[in-house]
PDB file of N, CA and C in Angstrom:
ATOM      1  N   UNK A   1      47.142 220.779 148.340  1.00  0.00           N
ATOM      2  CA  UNK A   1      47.506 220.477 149.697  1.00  0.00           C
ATOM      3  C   UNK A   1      47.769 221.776 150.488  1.00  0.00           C
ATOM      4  N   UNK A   2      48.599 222.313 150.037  1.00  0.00           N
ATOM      5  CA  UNK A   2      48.955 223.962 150.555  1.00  0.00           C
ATOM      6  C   UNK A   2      47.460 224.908 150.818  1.00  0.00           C
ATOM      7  N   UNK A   3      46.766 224.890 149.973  1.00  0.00           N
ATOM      8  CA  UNK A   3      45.252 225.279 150.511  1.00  0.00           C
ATOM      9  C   UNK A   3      44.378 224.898 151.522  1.00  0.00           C
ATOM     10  N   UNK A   4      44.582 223.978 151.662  1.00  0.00           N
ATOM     11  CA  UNK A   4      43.869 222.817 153.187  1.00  0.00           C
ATOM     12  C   UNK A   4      44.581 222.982 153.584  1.00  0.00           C
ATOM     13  N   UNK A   5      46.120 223.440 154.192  1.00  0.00           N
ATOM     14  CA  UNK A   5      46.581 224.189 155.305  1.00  0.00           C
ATOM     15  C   UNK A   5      46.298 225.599 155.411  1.00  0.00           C
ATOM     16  N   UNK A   6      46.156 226.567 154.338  1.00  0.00           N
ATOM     17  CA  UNK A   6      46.317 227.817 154.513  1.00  0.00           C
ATOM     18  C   UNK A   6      45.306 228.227 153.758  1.00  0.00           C
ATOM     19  N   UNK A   7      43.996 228.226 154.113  1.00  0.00           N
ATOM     20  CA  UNK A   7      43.136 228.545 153.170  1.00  0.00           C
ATOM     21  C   UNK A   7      43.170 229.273 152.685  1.00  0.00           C
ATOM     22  N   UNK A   8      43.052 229.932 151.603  1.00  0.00           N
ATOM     23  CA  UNK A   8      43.327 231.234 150.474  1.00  0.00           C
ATOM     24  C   UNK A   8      45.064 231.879 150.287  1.00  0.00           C
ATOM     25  N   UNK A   9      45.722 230.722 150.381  1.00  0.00           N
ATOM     26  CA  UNK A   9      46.961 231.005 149.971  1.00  0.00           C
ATOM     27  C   UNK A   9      47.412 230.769 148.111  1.00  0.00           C
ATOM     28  N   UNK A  10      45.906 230.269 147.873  1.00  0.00           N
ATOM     29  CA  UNK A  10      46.257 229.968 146.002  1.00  0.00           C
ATOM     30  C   UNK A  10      45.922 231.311 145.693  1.00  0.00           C
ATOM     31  N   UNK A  11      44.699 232.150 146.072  1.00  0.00           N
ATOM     32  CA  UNK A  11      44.492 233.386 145.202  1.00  0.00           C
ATOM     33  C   UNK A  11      45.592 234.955 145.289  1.00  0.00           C
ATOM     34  N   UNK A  12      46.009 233.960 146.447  1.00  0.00           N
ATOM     35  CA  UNK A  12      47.126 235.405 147.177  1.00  0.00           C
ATOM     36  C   UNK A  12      48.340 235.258 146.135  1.00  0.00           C
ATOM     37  N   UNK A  13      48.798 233.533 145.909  1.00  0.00           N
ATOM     38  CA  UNK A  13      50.041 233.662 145.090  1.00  0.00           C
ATOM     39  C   UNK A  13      49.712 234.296 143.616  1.00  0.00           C
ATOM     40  N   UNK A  14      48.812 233.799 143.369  1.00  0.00           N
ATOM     41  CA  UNK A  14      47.991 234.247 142.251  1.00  0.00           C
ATOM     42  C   UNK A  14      47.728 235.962 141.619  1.00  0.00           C
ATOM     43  N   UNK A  15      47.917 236.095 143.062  1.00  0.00           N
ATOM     44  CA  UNK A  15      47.492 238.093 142.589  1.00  0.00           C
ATOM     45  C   UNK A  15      48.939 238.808 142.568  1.00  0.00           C
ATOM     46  N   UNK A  16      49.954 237.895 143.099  1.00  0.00           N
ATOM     47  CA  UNK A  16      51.845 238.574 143.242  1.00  0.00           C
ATOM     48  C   UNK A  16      52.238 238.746 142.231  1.00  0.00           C
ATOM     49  N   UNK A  17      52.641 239.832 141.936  1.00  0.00           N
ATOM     50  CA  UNK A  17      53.368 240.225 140.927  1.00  0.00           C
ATOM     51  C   UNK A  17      54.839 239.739 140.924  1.00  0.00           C
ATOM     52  N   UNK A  18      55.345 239.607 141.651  1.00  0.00           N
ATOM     53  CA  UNK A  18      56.782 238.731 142.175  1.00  0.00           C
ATOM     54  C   UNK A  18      56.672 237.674 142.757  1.00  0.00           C
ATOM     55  N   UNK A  19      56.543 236.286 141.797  1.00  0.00           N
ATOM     56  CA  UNK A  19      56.363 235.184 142.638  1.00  0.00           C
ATOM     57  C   UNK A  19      57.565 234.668 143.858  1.00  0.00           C
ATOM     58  N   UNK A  20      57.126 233.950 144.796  1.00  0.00           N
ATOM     59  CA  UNK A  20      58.410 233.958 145.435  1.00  0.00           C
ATOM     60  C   UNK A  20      58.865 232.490 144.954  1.00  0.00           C
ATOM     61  N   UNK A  21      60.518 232.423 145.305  1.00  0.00           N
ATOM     62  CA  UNK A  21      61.133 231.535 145.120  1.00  0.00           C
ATOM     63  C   UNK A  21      60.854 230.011 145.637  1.00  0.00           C
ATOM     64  N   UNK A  22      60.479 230.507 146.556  1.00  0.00           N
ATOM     65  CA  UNK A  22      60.107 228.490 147.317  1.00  0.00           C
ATOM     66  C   UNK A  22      58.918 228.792 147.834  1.00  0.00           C
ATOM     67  N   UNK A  23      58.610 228.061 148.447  1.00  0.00           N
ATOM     68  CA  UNK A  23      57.439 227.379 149.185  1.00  0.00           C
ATOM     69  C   UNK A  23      56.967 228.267 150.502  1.00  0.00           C
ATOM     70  N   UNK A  24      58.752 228.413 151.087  1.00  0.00           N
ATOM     71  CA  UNK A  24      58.775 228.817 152.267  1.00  0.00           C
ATOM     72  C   UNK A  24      58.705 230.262 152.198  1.00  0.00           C
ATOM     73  N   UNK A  25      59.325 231.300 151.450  1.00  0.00           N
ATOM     74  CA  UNK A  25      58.753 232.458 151.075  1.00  0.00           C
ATOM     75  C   UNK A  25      57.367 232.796 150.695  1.00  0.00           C
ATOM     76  N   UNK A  26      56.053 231.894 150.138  1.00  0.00           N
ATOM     77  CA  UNK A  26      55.315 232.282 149.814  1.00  0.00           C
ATOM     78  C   UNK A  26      54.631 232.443 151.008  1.00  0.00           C
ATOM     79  N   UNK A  27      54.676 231.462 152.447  1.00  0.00           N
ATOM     80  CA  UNK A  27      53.981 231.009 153.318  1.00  0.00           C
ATOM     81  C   UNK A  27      54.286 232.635 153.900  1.00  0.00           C
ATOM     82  N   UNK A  28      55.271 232.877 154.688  1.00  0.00           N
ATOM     83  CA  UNK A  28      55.861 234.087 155.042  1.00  0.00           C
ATOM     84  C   UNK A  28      55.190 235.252 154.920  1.00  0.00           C
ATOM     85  N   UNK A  29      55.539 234.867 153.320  1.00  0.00           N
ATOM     86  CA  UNK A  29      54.246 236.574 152.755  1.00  0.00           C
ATOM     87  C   UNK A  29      53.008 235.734 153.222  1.00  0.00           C
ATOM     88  N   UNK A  30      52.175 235.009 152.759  1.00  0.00           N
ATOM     89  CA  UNK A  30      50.840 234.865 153.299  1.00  0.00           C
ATOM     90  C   UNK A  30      50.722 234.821 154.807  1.00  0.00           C
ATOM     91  N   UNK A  31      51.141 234.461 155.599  1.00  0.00           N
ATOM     92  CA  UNK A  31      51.180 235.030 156.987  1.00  0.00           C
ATOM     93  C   UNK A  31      51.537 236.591 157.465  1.00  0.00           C
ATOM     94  N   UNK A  32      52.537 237.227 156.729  1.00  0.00           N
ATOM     95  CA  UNK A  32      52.515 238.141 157.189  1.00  0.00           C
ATOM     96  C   UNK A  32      51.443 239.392 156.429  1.00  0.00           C
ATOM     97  N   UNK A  33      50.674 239.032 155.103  1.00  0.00           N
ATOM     98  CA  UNK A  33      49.666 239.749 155.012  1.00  0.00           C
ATOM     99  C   UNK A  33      48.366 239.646 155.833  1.00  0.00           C
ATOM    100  N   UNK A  34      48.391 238.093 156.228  1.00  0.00           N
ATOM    101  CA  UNK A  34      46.946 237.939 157.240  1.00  0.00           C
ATOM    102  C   UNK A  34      47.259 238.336 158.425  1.00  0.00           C
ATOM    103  N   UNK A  35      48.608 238.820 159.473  1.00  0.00           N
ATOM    104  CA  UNK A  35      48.260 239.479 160.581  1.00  0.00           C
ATOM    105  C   UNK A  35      48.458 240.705 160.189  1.00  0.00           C
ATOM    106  N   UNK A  36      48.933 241.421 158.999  1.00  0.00           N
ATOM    107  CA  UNK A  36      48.161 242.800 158.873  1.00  0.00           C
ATOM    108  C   UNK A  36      47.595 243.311 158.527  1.00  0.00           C
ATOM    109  N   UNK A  37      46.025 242.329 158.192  1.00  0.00           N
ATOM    110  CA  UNK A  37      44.555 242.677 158.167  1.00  0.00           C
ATOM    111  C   UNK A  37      44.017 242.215 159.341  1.00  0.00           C
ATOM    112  N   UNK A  38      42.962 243.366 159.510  1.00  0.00           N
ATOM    113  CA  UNK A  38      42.291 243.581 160.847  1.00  0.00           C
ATOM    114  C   UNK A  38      41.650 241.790 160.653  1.00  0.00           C
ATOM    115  N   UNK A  39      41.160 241.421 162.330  1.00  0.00           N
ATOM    116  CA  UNK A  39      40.419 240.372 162.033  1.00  0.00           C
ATOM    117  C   UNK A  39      39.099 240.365 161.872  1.00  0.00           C
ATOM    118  N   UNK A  40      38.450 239.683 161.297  1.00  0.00           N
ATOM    119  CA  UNK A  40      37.199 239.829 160.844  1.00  0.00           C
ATOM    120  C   UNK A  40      36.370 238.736 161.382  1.00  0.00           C
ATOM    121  N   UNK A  41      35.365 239.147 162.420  1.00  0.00           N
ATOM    122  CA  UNK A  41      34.580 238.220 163.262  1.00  0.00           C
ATOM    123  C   UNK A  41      33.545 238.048 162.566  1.00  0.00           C
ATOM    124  N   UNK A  42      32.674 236.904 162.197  1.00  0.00           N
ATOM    125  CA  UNK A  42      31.720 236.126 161.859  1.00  0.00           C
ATOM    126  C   UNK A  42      30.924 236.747 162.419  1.00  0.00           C
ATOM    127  N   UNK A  43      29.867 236.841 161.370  1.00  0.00           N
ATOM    128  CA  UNK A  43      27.937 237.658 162.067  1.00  0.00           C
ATOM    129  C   UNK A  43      27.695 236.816 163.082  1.00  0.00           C
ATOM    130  N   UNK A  44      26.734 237.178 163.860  1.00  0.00           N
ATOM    131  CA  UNK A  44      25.932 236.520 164.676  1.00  0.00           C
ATOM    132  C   UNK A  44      24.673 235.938 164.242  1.00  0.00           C
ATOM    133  N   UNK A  45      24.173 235.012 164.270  1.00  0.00           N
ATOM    134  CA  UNK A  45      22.926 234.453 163.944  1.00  0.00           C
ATOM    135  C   UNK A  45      21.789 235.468 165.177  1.00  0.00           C
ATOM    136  N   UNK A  46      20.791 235.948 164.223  1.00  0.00           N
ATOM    137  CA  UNK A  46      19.899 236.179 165.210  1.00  0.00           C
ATOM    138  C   UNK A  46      18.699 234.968 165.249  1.00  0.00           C
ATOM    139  N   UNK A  47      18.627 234.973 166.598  1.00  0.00           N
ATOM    140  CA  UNK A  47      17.160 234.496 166.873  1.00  0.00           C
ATOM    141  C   UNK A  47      16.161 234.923 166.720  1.00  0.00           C
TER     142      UNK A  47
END
């Protein structure tokens, strides 16, 4: 369920060396690692 909200929040808990305590700590860290990676825009299809 937590993945269909936050897509790639299983491989992120997965790679922590310090799991966090609840639910609500893990979300936290996974939000605050995705706004401090640059964003990454989708190719363009050429015609």
């Amino acid at each position: 369920m937590a993945e269909e909200h936050f897509p790639g929040i299983r491989r992120f808990y997965e790679q922590l060396d310090r799991k966090p305590a609840t639910f609500l700590q893990l979300v936290w860290a996974f939000e605050a690692m995705r706004s401090t990676k640059p964003a990454v825009r989708p190719k363009r299809r050429r015609r």
